[in-house]
N, C-alpha and C. Protein backbone atom coordinates (compact mmCIF):
# COMPACT_ATOMS: atom_id res chain seq x y z
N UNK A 1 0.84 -1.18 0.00
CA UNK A 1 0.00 0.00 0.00
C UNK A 1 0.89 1.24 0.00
N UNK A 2 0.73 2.06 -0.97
CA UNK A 2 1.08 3.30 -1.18
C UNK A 2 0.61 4.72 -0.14
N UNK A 3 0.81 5.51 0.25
CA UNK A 3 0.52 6.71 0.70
C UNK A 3 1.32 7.68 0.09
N UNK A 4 0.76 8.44 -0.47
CA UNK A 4 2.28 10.06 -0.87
C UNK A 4 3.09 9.89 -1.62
N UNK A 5 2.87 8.41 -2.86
CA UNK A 5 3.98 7.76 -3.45
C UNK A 5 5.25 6.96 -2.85
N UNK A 6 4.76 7.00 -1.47
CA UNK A 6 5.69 6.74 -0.40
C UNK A 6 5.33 4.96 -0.16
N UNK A 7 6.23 3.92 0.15
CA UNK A 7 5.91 2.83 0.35
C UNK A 7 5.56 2.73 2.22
N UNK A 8 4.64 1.75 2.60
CA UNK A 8 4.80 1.26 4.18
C UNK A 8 5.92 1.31 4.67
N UNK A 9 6.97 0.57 4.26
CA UNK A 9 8.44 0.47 4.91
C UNK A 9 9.31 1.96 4.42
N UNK A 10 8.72 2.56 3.94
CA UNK A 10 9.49 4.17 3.91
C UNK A 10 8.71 4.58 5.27
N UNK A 11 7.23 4.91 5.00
CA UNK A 11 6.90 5.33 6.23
C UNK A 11 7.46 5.23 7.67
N UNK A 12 7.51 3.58 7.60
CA UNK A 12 8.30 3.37 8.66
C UNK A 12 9.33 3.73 9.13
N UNK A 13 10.20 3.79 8.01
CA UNK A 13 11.69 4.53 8.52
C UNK A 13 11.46 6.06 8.99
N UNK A 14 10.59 6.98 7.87
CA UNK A 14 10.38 7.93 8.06
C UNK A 14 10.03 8.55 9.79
N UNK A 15 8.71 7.86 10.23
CA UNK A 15 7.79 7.48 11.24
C UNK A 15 9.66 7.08 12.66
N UNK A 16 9.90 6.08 12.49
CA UNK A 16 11.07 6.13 13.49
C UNK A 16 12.33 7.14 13.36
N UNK A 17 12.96 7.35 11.88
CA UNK A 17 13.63 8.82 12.35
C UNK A 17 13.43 10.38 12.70
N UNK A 18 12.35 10.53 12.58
CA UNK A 18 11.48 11.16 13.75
C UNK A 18 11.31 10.97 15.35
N UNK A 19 11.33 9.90 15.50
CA UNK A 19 10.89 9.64 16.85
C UNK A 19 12.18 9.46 17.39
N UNK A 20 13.17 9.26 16.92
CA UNK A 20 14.97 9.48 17.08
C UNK A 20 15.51 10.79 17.32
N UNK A 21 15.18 11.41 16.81
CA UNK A 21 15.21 13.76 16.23
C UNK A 21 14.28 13.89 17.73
N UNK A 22 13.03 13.31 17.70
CA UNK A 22 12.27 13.67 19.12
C UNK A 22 13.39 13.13 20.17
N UNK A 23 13.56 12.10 20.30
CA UNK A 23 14.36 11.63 21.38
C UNK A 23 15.56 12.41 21.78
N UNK A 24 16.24 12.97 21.15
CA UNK A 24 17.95 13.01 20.99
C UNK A 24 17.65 14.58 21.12
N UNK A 25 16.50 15.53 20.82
CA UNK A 25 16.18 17.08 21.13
C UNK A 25 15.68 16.83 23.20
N UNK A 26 14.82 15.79 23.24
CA UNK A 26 14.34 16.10 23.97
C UNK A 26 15.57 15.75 25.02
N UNK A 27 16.09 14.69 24.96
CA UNK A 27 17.64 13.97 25.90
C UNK A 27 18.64 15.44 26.01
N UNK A 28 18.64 16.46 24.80
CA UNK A 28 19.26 17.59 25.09
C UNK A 28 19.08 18.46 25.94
N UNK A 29 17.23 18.35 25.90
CA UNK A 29 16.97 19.59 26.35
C UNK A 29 17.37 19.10 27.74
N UNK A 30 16.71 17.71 28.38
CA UNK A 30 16.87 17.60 29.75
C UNK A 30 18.52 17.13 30.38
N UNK A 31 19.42 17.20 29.58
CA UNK A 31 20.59 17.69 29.95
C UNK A 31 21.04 19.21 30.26
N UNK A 32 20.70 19.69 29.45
CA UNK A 32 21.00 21.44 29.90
C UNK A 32 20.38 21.38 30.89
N UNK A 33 18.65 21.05 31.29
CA UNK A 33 18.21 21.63 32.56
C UNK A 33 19.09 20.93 33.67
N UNK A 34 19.61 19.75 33.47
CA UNK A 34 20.55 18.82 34.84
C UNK A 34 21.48 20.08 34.92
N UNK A 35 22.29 20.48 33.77
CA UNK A 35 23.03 21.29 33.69
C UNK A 35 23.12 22.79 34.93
N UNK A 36 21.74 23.24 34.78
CA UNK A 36 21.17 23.95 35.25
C UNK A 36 21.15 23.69 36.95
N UNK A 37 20.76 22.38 36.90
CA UNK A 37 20.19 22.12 38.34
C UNK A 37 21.72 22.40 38.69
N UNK A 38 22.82 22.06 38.36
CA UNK A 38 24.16 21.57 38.78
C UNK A 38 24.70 22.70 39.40
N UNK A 39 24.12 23.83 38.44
CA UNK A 39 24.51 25.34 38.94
C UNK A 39 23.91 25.96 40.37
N UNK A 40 22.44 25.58 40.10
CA UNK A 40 21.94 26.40 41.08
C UNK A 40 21.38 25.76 41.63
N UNK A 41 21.21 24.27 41.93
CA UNK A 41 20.86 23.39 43.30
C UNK A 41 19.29 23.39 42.86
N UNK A 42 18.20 24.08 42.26
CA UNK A 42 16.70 24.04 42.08
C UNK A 42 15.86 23.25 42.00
N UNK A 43 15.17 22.74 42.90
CA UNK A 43 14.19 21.19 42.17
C UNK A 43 13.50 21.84 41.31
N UNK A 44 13.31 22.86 41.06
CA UNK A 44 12.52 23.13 39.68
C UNK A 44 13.50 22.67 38.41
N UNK A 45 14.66 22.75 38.57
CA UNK A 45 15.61 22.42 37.25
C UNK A 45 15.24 20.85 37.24
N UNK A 46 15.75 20.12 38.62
CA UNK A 46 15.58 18.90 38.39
C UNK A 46 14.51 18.69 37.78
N UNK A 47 13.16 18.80 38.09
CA UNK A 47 11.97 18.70 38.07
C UNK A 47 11.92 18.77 36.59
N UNK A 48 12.09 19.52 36.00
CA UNK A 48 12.09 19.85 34.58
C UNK A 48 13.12 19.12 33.63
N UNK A 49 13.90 18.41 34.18
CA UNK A 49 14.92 17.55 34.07
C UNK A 49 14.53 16.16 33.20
N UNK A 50 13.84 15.65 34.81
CA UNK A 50 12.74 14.49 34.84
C UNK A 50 11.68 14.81 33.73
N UNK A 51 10.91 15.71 33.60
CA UNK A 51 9.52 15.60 33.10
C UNK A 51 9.95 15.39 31.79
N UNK A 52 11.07 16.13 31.15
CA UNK A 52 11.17 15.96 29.94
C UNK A 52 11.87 14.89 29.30
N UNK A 53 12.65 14.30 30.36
CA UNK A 53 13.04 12.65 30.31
C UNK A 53 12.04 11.82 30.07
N UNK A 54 10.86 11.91 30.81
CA UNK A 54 9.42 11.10 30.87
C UNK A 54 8.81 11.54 29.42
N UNK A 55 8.49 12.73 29.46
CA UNK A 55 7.80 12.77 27.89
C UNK A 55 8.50 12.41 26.50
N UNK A 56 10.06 12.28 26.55
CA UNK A 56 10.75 12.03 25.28
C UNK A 56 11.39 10.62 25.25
N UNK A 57 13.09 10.65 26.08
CA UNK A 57 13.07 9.37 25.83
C UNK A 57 12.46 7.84 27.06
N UNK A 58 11.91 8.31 28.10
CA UNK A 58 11.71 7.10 28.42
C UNK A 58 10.33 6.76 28.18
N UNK A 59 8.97 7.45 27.26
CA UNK A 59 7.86 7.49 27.13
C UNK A 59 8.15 6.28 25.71
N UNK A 60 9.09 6.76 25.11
CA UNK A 60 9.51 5.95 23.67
C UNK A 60 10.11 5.16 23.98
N UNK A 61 10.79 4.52 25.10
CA UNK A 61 11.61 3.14 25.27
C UNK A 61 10.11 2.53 26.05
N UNK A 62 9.22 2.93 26.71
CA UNK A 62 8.41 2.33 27.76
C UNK A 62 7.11 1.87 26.22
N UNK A 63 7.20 2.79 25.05
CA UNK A 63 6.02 2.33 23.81
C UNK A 63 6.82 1.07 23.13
N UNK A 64 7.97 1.08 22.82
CA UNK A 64 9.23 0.21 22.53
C UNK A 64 8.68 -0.90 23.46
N UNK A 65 9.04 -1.22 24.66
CA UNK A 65 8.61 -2.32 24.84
C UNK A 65 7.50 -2.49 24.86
N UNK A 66 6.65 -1.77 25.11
CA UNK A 66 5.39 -2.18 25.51
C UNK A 66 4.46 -2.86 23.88
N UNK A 67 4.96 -3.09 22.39
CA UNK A 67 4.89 -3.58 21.23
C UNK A 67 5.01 -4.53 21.56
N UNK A 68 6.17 -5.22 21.98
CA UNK A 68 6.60 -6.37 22.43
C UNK A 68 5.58 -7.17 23.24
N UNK A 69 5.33 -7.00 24.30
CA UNK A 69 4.85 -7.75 25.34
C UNK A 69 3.32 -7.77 25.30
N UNK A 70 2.68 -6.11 25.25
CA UNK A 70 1.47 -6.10 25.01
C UNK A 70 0.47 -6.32 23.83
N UNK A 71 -0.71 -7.24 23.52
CA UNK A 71 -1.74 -6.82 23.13
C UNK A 71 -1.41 -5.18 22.15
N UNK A 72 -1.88 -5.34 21.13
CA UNK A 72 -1.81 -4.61 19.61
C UNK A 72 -3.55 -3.23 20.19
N UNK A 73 -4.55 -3.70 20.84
CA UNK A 73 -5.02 -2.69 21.74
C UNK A 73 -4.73 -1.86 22.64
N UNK A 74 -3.82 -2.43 23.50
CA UNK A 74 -3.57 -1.50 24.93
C UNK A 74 -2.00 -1.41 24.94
N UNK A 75 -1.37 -1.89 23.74
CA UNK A 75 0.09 -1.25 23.80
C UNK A 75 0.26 0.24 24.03
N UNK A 76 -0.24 1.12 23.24
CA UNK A 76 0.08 2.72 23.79
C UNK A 76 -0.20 2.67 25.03
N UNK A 77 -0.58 2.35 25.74
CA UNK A 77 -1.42 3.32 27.37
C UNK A 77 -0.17 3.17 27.79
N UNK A 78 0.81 2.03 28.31
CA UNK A 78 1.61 2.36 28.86
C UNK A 78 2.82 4.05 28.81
N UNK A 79 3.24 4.11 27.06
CA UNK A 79 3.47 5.40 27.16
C UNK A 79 3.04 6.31 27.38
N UNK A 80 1.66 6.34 27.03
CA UNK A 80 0.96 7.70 27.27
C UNK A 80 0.95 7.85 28.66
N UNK A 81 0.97 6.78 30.12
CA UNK A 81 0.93 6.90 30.94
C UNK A 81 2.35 7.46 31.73
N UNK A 82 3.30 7.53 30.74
CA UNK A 82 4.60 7.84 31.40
C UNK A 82 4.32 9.23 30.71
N UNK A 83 3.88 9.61 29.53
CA UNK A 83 3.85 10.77 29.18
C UNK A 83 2.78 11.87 30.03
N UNK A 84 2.15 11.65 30.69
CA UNK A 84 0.97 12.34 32.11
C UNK A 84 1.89 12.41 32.81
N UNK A 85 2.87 11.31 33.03
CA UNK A 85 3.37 11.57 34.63
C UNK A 85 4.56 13.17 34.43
N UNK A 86 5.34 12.51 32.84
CA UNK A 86 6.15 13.55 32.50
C UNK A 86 5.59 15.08 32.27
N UNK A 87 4.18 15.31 32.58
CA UNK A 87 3.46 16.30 32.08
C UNK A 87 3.34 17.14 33.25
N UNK A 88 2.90 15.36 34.10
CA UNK A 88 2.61 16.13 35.83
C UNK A 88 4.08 16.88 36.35
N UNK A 89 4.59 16.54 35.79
CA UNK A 89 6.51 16.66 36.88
C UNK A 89 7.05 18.36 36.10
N UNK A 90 6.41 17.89 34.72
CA UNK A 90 6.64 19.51 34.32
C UNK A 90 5.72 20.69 34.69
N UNK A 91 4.82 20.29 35.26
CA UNK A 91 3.76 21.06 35.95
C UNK A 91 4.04 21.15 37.24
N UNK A 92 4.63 20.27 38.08
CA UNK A 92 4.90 20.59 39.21
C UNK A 92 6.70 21.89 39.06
N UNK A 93 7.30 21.51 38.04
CA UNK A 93 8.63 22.37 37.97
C UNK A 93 8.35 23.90 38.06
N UNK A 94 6.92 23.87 37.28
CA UNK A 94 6.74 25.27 36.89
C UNK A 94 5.90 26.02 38.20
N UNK A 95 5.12 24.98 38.76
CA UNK A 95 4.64 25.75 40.12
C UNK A 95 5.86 25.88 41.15
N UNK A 96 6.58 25.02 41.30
CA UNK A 96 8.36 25.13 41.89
C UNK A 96 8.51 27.01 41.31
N UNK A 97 8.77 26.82 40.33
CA UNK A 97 9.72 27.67 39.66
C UNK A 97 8.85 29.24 39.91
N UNK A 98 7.45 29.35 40.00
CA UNK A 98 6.60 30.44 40.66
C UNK A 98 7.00 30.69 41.92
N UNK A 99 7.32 29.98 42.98
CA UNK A 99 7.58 30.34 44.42
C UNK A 99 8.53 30.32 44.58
N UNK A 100 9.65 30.36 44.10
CA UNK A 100 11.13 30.59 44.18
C UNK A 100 11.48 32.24 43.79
């Protein structure tokens, strides 16, 4: 099956080096904020550290396995469920980061 003149197994590649560019931006960003924390001690840095660890690469290693093991229905929930928590932790950084 065709899409865009594009084959399935292009998609695919396409579809995962993307989600590689997501990973490897987002692993940056939450290095600078460690970076950050290193400077100025802040659980808001940490905090922001974590969340964006949770929403990039460990949301995509936790969908990664979760192909594997789970059911072709309820495989996503597990990421999406690391991606809430990474949502919650960046929500808690930013109420941190108001009272400081």
């Amino acid at each position: 099956m065709e899409v865009a003149g594009l084959s399935a197994d292009t998609w695919v590649t396409v579809n995962t080096a993307f989600h590689l560019a997501q990973t490897g931006v987002g692993l940056l960003i939450a290095a600078l904020a460690l970076v950050g924390y290193r400077r100025r001690r802040t659980r808001s840095m940490l905090a922001l550290a974590i969340g964006i660890s949770l929403l990039t690469f460990v949301s995509y290693l936790v969908t990664l396995s979760a192909v594997q093991v789970l059911p072709r229905m309820v495989f996503p929930l597990p990421g999406t469920l690391t991606e809430l928590v990474g949502l919650l932790v960046l929500l808690y950084a930013i109420v941190l980061a108001r009272r400081d």
